[in-house]
N, C-alpha and C. Protein backbone atom coordinates (compact mmCIF):
# COMPACT_ATOMS: atom_id res chain seq x y z
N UNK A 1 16.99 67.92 -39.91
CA UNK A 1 18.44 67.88 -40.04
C UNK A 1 18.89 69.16 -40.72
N UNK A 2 19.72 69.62 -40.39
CA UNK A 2 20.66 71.16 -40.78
C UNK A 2 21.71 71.28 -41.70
N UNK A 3 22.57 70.19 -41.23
CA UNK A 3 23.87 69.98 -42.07
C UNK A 3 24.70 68.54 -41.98
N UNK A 4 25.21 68.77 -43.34
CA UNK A 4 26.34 67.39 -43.47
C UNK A 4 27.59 67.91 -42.06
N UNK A 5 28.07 67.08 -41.14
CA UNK A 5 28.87 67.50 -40.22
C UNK A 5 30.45 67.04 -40.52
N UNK A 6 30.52 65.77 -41.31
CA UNK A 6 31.80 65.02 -41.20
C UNK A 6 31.10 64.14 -42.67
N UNK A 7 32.51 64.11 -43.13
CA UNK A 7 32.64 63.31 -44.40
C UNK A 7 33.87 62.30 -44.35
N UNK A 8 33.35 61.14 -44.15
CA UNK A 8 35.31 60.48 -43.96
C UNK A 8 35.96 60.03 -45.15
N UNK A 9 37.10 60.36 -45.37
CA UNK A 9 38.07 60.02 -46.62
C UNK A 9 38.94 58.78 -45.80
N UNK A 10 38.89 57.73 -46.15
CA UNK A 10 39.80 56.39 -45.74
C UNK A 10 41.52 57.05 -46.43
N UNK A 11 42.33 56.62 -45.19
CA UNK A 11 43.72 57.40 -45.57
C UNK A 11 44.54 56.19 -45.12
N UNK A 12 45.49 56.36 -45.72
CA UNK A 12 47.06 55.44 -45.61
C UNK A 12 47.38 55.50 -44.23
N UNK A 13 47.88 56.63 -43.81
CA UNK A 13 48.24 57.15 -42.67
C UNK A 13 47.73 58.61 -42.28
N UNK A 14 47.58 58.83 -41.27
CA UNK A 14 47.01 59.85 -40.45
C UNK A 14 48.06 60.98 -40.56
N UNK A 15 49.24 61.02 -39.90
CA UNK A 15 49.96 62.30 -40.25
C UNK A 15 50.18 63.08 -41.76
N UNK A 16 50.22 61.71 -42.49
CA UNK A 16 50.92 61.92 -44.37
C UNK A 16 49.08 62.99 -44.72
N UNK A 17 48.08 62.25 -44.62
CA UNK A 17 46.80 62.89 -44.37
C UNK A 17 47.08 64.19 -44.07
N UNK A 18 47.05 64.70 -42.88
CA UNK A 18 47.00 66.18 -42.07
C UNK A 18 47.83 66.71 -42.70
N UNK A 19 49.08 66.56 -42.89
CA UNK A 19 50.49 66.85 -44.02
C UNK A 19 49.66 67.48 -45.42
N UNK A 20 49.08 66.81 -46.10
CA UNK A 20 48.45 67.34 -47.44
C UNK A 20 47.27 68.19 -47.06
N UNK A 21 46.31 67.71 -46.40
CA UNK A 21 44.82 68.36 -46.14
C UNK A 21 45.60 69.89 -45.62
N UNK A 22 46.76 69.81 -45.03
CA UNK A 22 46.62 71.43 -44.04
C UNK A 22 47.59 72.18 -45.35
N UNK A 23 48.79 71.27 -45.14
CA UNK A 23 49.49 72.19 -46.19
C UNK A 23 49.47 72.94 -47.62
N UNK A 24 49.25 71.38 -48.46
CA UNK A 24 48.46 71.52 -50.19
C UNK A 24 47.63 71.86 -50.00
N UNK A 25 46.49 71.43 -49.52
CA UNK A 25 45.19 72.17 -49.83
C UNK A 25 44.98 73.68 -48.35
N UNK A 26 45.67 74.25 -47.59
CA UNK A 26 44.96 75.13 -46.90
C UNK A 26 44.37 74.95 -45.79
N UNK A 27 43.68 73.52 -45.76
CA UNK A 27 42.47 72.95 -44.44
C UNK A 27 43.55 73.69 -43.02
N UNK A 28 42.36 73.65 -42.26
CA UNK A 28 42.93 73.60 -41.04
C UNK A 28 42.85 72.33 -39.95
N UNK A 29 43.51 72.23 -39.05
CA UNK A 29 43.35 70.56 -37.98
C UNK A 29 42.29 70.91 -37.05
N UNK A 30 41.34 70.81 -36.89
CA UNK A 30 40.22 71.21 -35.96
C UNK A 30 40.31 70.05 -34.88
N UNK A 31 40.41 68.71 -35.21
CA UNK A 31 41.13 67.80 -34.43
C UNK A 31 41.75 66.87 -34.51
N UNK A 32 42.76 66.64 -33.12
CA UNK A 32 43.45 65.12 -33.39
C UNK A 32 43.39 64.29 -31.99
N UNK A 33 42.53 63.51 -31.82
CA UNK A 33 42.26 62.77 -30.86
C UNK A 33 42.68 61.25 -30.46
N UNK A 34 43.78 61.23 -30.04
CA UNK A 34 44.13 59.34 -29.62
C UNK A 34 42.77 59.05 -29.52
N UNK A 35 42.60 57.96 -29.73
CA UNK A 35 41.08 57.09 -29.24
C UNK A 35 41.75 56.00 -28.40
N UNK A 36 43.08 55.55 -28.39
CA UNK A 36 43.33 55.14 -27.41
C UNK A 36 43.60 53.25 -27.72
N UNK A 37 43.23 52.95 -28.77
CA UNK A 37 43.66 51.57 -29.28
C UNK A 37 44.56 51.65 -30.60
N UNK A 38 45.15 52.60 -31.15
CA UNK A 38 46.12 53.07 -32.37
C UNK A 38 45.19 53.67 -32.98
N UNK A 39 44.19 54.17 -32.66
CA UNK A 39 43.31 54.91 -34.02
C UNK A 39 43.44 56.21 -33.13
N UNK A 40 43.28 57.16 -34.21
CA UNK A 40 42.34 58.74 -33.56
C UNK A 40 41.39 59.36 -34.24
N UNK A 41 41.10 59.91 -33.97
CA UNK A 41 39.74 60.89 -34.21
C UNK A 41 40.66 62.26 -35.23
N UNK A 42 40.70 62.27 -36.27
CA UNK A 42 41.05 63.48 -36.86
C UNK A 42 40.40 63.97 -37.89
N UNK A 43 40.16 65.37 -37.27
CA UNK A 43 39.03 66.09 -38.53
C UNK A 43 39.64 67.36 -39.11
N UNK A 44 39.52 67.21 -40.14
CA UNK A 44 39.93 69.00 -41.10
C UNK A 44 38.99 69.52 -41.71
N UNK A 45 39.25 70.62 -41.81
CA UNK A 45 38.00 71.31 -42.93
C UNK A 45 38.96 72.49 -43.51
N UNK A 46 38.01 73.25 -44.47
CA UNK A 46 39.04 74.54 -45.15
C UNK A 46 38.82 75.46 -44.25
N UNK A 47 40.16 76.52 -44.36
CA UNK A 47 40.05 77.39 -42.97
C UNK A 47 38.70 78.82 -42.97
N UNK A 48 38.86 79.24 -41.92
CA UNK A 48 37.91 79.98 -41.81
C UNK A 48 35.90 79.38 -42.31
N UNK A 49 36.20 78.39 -42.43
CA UNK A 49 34.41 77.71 -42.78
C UNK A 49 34.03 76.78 -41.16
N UNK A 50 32.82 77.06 -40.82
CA UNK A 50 32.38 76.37 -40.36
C UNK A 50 31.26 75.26 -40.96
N UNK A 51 31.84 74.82 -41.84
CA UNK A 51 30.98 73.68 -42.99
C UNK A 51 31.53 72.55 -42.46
N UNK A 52 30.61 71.80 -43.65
CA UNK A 52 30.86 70.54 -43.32
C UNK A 52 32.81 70.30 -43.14
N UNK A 53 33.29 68.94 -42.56
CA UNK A 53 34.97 68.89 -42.33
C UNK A 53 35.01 67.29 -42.88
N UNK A 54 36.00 67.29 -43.60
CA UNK A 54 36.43 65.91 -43.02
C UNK A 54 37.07 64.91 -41.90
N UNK A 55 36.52 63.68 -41.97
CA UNK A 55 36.77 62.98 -40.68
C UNK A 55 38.02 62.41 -41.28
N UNK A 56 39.59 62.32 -41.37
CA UNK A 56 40.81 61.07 -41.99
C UNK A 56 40.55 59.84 -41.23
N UNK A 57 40.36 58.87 -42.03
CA UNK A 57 40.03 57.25 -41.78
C UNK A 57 41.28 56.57 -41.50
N UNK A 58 42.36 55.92 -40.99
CA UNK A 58 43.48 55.36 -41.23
C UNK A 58 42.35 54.06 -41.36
N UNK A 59 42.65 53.62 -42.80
CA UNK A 59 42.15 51.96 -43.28
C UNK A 59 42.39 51.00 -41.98
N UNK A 60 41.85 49.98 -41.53
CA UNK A 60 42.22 49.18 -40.80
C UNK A 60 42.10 47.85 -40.72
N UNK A 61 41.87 47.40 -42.76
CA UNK A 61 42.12 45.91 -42.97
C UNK A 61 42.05 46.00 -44.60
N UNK A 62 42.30 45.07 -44.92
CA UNK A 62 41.78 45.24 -46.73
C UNK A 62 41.13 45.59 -47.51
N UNK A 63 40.25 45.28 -46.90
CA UNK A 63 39.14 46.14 -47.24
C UNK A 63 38.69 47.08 -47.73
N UNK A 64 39.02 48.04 -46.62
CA UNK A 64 39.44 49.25 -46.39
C UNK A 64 40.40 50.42 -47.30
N UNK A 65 41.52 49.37 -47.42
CA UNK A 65 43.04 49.26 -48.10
C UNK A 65 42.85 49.42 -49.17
N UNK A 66 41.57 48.62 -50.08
CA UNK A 66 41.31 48.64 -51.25
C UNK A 66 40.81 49.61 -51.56
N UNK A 67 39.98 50.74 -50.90
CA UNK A 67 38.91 51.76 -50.99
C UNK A 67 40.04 52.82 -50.76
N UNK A 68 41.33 52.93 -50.56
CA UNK A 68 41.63 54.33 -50.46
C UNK A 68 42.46 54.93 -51.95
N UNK A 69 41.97 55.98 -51.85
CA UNK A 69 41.83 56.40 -53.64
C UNK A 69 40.86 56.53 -54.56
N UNK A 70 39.81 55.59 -54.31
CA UNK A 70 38.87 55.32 -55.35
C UNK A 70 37.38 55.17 -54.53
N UNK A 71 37.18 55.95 -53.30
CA UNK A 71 36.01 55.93 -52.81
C UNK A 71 34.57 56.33 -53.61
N UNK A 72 34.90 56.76 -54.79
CA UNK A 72 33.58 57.17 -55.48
C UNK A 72 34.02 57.36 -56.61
N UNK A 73 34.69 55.29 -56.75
CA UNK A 73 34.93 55.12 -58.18
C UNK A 73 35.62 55.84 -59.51
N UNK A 74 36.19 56.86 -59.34
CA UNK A 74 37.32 57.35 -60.14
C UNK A 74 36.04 58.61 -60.36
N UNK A 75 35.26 59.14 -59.84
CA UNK A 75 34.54 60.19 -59.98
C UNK A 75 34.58 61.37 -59.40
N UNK A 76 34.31 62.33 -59.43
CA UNK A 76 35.03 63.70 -59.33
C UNK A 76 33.79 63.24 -57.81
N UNK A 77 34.69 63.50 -56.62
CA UNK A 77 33.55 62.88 -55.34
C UNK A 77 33.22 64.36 -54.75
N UNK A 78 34.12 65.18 -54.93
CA UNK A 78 34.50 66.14 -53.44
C UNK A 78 34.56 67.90 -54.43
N UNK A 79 34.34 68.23 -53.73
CA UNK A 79 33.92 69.54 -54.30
C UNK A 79 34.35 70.92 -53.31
N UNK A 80 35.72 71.69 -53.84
CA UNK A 80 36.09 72.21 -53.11
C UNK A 80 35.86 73.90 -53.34
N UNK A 81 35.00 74.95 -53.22
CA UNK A 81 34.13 76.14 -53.36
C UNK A 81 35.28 77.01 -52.72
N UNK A 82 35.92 77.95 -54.06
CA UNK A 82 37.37 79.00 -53.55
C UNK A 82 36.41 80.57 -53.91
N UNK A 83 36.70 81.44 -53.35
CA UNK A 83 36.51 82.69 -53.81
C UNK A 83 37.60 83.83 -54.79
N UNK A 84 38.84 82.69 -55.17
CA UNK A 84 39.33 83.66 -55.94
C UNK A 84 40.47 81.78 -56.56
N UNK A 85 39.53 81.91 -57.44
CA UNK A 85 40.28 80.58 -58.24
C UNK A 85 41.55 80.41 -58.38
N UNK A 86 42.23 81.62 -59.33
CA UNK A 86 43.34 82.00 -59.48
C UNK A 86 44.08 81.79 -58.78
N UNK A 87 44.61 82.33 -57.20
CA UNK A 87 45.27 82.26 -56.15
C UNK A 87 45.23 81.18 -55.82
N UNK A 88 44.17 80.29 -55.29
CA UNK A 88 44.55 79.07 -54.84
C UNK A 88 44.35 78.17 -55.48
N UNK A 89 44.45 77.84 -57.01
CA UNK A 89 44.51 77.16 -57.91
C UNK A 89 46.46 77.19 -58.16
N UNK A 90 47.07 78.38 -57.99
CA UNK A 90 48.62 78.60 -57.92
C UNK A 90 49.54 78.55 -56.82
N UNK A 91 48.41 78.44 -55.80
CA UNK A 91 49.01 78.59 -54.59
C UNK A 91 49.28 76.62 -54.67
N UNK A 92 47.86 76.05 -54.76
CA UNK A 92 47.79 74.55 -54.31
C UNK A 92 49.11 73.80 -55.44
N UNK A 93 48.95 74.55 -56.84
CA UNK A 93 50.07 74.11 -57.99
C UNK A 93 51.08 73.91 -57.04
N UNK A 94 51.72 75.10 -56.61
CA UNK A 94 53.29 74.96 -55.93
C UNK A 94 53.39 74.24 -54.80
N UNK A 95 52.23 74.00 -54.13
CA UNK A 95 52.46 73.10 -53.40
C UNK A 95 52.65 71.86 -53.40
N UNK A 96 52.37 71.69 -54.88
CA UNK A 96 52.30 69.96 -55.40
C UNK A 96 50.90 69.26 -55.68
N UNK A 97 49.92 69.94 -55.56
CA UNK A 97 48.70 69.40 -55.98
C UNK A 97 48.79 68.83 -57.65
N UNK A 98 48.32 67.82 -57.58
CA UNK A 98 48.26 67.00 -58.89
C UNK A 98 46.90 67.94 -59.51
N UNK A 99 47.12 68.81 -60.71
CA UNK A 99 45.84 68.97 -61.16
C UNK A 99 45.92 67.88 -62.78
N UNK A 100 44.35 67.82 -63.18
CA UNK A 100 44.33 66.25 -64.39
C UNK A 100 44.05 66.99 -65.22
N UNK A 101 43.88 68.96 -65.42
CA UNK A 101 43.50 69.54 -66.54
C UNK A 101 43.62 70.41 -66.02
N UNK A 102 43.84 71.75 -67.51
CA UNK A 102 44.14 73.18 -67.07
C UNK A 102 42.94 73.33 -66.87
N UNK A 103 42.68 74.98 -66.11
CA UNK A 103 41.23 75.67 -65.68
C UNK A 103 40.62 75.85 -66.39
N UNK A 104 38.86 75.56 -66.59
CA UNK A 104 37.98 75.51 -67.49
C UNK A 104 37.12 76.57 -67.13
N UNK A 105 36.85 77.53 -67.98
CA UNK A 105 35.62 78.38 -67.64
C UNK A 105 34.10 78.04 -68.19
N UNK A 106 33.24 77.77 -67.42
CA UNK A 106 32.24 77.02 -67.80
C UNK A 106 31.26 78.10 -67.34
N UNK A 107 30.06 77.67 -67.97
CA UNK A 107 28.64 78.94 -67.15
C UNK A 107 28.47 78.57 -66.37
N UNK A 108 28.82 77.82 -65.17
CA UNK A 108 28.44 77.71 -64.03
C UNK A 108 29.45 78.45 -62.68
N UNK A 109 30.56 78.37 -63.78
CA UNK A 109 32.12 79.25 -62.97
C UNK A 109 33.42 78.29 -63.63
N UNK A 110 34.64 78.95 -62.61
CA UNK A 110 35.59 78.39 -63.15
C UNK A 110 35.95 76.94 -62.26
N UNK A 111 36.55 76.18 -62.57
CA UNK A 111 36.79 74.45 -62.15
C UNK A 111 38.03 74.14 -63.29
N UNK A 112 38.29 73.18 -61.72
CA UNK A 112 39.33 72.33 -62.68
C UNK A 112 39.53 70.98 -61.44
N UNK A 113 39.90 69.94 -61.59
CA UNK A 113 39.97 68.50 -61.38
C UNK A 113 41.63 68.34 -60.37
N UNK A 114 41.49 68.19 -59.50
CA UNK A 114 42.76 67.62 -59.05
C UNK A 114 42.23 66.59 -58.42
N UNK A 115 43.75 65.63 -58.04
CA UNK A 115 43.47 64.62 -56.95
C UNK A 115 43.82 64.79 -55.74
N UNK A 116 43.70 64.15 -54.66
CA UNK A 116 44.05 64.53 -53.19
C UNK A 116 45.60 63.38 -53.48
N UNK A 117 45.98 63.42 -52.11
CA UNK A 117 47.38 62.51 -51.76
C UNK A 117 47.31 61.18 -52.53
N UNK A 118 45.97 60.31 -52.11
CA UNK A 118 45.71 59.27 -52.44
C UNK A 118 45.25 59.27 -53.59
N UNK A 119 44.68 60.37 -54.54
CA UNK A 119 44.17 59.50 -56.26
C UNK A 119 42.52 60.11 -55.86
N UNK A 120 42.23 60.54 -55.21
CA UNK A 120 40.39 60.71 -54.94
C UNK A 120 40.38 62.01 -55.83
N UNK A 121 38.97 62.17 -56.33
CA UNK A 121 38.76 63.63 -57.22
C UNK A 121 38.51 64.32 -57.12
N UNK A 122 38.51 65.74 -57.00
CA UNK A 122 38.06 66.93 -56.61
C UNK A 122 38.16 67.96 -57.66
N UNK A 123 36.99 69.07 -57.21
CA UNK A 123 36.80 69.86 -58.11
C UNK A 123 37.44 71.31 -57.10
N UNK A 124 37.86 71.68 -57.60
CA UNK A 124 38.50 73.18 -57.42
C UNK A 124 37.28 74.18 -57.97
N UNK A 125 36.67 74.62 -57.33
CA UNK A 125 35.01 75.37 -58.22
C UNK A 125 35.21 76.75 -58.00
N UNK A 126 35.39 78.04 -58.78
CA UNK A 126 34.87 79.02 -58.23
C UNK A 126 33.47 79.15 -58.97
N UNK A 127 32.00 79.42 -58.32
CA UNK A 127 31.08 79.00 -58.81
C UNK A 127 30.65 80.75 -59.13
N UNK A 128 30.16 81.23 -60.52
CA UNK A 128 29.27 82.43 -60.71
C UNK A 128 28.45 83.11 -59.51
């Protein structure tokens, strides 16, 4: 095996999804596919990477419903690798990104904690 290909984040709705992933955070829409019974196929990733992408989940019972926000328990899940912190740490600010702490410089690089649309955790990393 080579690589992680798709990571799915369970979402409210599919457009409100693509809305934050492209705009706040940068991602680009690589796809949006009817599947043809009310679901589709939609994947983003950050632009210019051919890395791993995410797959957007629209929940489709309670279940489900219950898991969006808190897929990995209120823990920093997702890990997002910038080459110039600064910029898109100010860029994602004005766009409305919730960050939960100012930027930390640590020996490993600089980070700081935001949430996505739904409450999930992410690290903003520029790594040494």
């Amino acid at each position: 095996m080579s690589h992680i290909a798709l990571i799915a984040v369970v979402v409210r709705d599919y457009d409100e999804a693509i809305a934050f992933y492209t705009d706040a955070l940068g991602f680009e829409l690589v796809e949006d596919t009817d599947r043809g019974d009310g679901s589709r196929w939609v994947v983003v990733r950050p632009r210019g990477t051919g890395t791993a992408s995410l797959l957007l989940a629209r929940a489709k019972n309670e279940t489900e419903r219950a898991s969006i926000g808190a897929q990995t328990g209120g823990r920093v899940g997702f890990f997002l690798h910038t080459e110039d912190f600064a910029a898109d740490h100010a860029r994602m600010t004005a766009a409305g990104v919730r960050f939960l702490e100012e930027p930390r410089h640590e020996a490993y690089g600089s980070v700081a904690v935001f949430e996505d649309l739904y409450g999930n955790r992410w690290d903003l990393l520029q790594p040494v």
